[in-house]
Protein backbone atom coordinates (compact mmCIF):
# COMPACT_ATOMS: atom_id res chain seq x y z
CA UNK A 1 87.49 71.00 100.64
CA UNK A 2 86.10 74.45 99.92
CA UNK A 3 82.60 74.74 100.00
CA UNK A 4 80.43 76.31 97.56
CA UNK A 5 77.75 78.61 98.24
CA UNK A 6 74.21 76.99 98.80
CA UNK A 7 70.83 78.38 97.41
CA UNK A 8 70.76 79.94 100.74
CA UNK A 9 73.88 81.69 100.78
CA UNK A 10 73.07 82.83 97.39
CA UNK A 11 69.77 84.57 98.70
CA UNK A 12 71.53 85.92 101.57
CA UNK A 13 74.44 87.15 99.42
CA UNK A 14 71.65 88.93 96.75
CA UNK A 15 70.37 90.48 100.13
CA UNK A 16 73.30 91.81 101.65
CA UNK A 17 74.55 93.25 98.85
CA UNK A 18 72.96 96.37 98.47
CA UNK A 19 73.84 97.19 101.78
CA UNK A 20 77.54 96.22 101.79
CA UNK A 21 78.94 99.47 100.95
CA UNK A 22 79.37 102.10 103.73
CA UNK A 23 81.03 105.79 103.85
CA UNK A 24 84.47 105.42 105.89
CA UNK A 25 84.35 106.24 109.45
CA UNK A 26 86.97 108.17 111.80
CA UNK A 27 89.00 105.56 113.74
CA UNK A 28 87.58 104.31 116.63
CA UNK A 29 90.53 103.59 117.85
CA UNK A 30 92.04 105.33 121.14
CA UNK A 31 95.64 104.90 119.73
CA UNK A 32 97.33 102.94 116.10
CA UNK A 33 98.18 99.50 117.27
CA UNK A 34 101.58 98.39 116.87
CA UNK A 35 100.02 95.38 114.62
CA UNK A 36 96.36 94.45 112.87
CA UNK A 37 95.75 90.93 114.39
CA UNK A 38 95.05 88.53 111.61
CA UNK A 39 91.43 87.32 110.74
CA UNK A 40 91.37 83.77 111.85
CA UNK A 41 89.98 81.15 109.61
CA UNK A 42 90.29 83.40 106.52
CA UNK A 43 92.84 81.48 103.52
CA UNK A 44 93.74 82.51 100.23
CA UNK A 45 94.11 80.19 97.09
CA UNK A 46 96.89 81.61 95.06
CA UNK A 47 96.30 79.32 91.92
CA UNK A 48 92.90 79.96 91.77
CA UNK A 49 92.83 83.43 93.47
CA UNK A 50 89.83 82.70 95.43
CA UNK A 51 89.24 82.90 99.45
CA UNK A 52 87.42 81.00 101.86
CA UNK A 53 86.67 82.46 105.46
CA UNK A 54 85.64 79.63 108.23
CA UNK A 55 85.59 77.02 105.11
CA UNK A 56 83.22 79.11 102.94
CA UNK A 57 83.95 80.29 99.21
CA UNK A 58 83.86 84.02 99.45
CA UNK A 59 81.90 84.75 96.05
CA UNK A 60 84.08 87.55 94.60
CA UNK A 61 87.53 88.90 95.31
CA UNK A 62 88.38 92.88 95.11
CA UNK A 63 90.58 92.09 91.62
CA UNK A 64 87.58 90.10 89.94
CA UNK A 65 84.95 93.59 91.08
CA UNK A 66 88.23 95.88 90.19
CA UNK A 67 88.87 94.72 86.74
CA UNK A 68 85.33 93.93 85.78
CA UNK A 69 84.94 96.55 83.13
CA UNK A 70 88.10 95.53 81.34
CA UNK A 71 88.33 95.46 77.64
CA UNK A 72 88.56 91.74 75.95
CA UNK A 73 91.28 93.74 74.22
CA UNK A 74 92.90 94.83 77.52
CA UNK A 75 92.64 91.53 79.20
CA UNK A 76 94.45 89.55 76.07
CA UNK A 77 97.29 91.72 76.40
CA UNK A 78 97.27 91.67 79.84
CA UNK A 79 97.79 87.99 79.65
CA UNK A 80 100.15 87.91 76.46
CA UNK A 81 102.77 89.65 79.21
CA UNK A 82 101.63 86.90 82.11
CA UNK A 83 105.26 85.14 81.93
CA UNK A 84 106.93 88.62 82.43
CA UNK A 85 104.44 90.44 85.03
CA UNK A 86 103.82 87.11 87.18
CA UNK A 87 106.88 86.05 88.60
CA UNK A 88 108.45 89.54 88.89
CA UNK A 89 105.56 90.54 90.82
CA UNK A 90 105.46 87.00 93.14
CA UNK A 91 109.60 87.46 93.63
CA UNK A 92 109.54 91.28 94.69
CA UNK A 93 106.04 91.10 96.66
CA UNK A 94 108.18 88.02 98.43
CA UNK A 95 110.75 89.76 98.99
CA UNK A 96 109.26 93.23 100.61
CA UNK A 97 106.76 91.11 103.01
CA UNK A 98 110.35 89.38 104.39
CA UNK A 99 111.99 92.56 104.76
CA UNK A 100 108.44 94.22 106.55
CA UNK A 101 108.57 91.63 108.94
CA UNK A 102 112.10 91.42 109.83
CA UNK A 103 113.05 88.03 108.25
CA UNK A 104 115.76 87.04 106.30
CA UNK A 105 116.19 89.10 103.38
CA UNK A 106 115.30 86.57 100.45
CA UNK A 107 117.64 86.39 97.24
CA UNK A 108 115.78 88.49 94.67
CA UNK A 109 117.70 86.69 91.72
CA UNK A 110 117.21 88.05 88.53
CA UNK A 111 115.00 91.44 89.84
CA UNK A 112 117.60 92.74 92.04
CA UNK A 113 117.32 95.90 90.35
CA UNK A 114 113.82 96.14 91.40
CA UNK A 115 114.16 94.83 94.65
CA UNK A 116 117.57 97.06 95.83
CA UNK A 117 116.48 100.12 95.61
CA UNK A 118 112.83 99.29 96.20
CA UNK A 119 113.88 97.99 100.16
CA UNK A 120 116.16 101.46 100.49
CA UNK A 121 113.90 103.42 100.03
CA UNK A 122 113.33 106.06 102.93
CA UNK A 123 109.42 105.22 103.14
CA UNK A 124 110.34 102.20 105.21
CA UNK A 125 112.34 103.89 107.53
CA UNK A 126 109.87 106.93 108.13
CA UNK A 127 107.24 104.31 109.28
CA UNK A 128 106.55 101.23 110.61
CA UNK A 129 104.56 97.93 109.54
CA UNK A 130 101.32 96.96 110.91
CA UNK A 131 100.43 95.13 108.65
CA UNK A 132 102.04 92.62 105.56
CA UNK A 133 99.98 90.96 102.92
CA UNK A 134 96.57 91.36 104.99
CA UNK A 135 94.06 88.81 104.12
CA UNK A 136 90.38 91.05 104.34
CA UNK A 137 86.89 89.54 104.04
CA UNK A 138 83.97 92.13 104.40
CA UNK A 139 81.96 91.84 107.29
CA UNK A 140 78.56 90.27 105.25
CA UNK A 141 81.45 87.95 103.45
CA UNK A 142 81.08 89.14 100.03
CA UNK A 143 84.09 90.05 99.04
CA UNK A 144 87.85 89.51 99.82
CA UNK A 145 90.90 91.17 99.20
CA UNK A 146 94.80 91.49 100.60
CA UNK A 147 96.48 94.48 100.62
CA UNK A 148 100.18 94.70 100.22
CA UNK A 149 101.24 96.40 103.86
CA UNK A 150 100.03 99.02 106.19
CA UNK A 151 102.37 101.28 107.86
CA UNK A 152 101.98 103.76 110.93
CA UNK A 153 104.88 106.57 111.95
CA UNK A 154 103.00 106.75 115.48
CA UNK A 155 100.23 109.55 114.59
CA UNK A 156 99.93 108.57 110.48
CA UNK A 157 98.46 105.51 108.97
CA UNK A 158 99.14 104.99 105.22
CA UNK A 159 97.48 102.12 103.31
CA UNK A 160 100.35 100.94 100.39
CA UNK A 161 100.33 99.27 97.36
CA UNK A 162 103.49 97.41 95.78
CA UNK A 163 103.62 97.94 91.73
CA UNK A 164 106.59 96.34 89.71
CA UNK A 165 106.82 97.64 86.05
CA UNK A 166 109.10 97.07 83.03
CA UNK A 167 111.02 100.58 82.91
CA UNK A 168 110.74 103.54 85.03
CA UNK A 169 109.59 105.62 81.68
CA UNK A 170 105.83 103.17 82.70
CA UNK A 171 103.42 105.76 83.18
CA UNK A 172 101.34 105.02 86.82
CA UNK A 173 97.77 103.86 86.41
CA UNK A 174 94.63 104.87 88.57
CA UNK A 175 95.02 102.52 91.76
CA UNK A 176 91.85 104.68 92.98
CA UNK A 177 89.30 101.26 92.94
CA UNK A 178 91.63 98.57 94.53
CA UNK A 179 92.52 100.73 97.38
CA UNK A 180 89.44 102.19 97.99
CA UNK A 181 88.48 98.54 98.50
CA UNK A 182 91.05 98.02 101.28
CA UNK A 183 90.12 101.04 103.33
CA UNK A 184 86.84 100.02 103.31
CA UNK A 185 88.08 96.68 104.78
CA UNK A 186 90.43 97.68 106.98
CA UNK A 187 87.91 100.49 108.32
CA UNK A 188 85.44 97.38 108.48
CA UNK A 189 87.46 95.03 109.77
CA UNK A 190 89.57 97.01 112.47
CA UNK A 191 87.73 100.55 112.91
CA UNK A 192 91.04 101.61 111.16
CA UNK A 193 90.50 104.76 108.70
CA UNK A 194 94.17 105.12 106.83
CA UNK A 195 95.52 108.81 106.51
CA UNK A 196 96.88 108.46 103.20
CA UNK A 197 96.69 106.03 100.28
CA UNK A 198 100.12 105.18 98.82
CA UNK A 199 101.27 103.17 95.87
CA UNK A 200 104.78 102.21 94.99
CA UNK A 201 105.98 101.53 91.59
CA UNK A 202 109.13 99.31 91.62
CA UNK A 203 110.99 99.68 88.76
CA UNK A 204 114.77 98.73 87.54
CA UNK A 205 116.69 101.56 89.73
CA UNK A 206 113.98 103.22 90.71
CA UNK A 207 110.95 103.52 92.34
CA UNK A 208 107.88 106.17 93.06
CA UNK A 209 105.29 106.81 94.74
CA UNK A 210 101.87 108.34 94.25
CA UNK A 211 99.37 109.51 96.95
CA UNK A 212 95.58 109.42 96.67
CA UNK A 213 93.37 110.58 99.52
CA UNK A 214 91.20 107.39 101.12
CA UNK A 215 87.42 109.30 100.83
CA UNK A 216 88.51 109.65 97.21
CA UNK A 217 89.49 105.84 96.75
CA UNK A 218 86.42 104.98 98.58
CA UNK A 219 84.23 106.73 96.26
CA UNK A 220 85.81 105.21 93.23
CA UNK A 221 85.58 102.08 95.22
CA UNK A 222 81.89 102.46 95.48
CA UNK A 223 81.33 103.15 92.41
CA UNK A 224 82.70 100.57 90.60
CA UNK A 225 81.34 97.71 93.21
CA UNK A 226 77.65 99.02 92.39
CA UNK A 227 78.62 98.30 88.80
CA UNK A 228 79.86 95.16 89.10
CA UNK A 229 76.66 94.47 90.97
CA UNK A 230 74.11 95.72 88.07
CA UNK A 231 76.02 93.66 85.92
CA UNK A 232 75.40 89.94 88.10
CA UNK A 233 72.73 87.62 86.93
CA UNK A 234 71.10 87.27 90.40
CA UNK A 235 70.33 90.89 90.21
């Protein structure tokens, strides 16, 4: 059973809040581990999108703060396309976390053409995985998030973001917010501050990346998380 927060929580959560945000700090760490252990006790509730951490609802996840300022009009047509976006995204997200960690290479069905040229790609082989489908929960346990995969070459740490889209003529959108939230986790979490931000777009026969700097993300990050905040009834 997932437990709901309490009139306590709740005052502890309006609390907290204005002092969950932090600037990034340098790496504490003497050397990039060869994985992130896990956060134990921390699940994720696909149908309903929601997290618990040691049996606790965590209030909001980084897509509900992320997306908070959407348009009705955006959100309707976001949905309209649901049957399209959702399983393409499930089936190649699937089948990248398999190939990170070395498993057996799942049958992409229908979206080999995303998921082909998306696993040959050279980014794989330039770096290592750290970290697949990370589970994050910020240290006063606001918010929760997963990001996609973190990868280390031995001296570089990149933070990365998986994308599918319709066509390769989709024009990228701002991932800026969402991964600013995951640095902040993983620099809260494990001490780790990523070098580089990077999010692949999958596409049919193609795929590309774009590069944002983490202090950057962070900022836009911030930003939109003190938003969200002004916009809660307990504030």
């Amino acid at each position: 059973m997932i437990a709901t927060p309490s009139p306590a929580d709740t005052k502890a959560y309006n609390t907290a809040t204005f002092s969950v945000t932090t600037t990034l700090k340098p790496s504490k760490l003497d050397q990039i581990p060869e994985t992130l252990p896990p956060i134990p006790n921390l699940e994720f509730f696909p149908d309903s999108h929601r997290y618990t951490h040691n049996g606790r609802l965590i209030p909001w996840s980084v897509t509900k703060i992320t997306s908070h300022d959407k348009s009705q009009a955006d959100l309707d047509a976001m949905w309209s396309r649901r049957s399209d976006w959702e399983p393409r995204g499930q089936q190649v997200h699937s089948c990248l976390e398999a190939f990170l960690k070395g498993e057996a290479l799942l049958n992409p069905g229908k979206y080999a053409e995303w998921v082909e040229p998306l696993l040959e790609h050279r980014l794989w082989r330039d770096y290592s995985c750290i970290a697949s489908e990370r589970r994050m929960v910020s240290p006063c346990g606001l918010v929760a998030g997963s990001c996609d995969a973190v990868l280390s070459n031995g001296t570089k740490t990149l933070l990365v973001d998986l994308k599918t889209v319709s066509s390769a003529s989709r024009s990228p959108y701002s991932t800026d917010r969402q991964m600013g939230a995951y640095t902040w986790l993983l620099n809260a979490n494990h001490k780790l501050y990523v070098d580089h931000c990077v999010t692949v777009w999958a596409a049919p026969g193609f795929v590309r990346l774009t590069v944002a700097e983490p202090d950057a993300c962070y900022a836009a990050w911030d930003a939109c998380f003190e938003q969200f905040k002004l916009k809660q009834e307990t504030f």
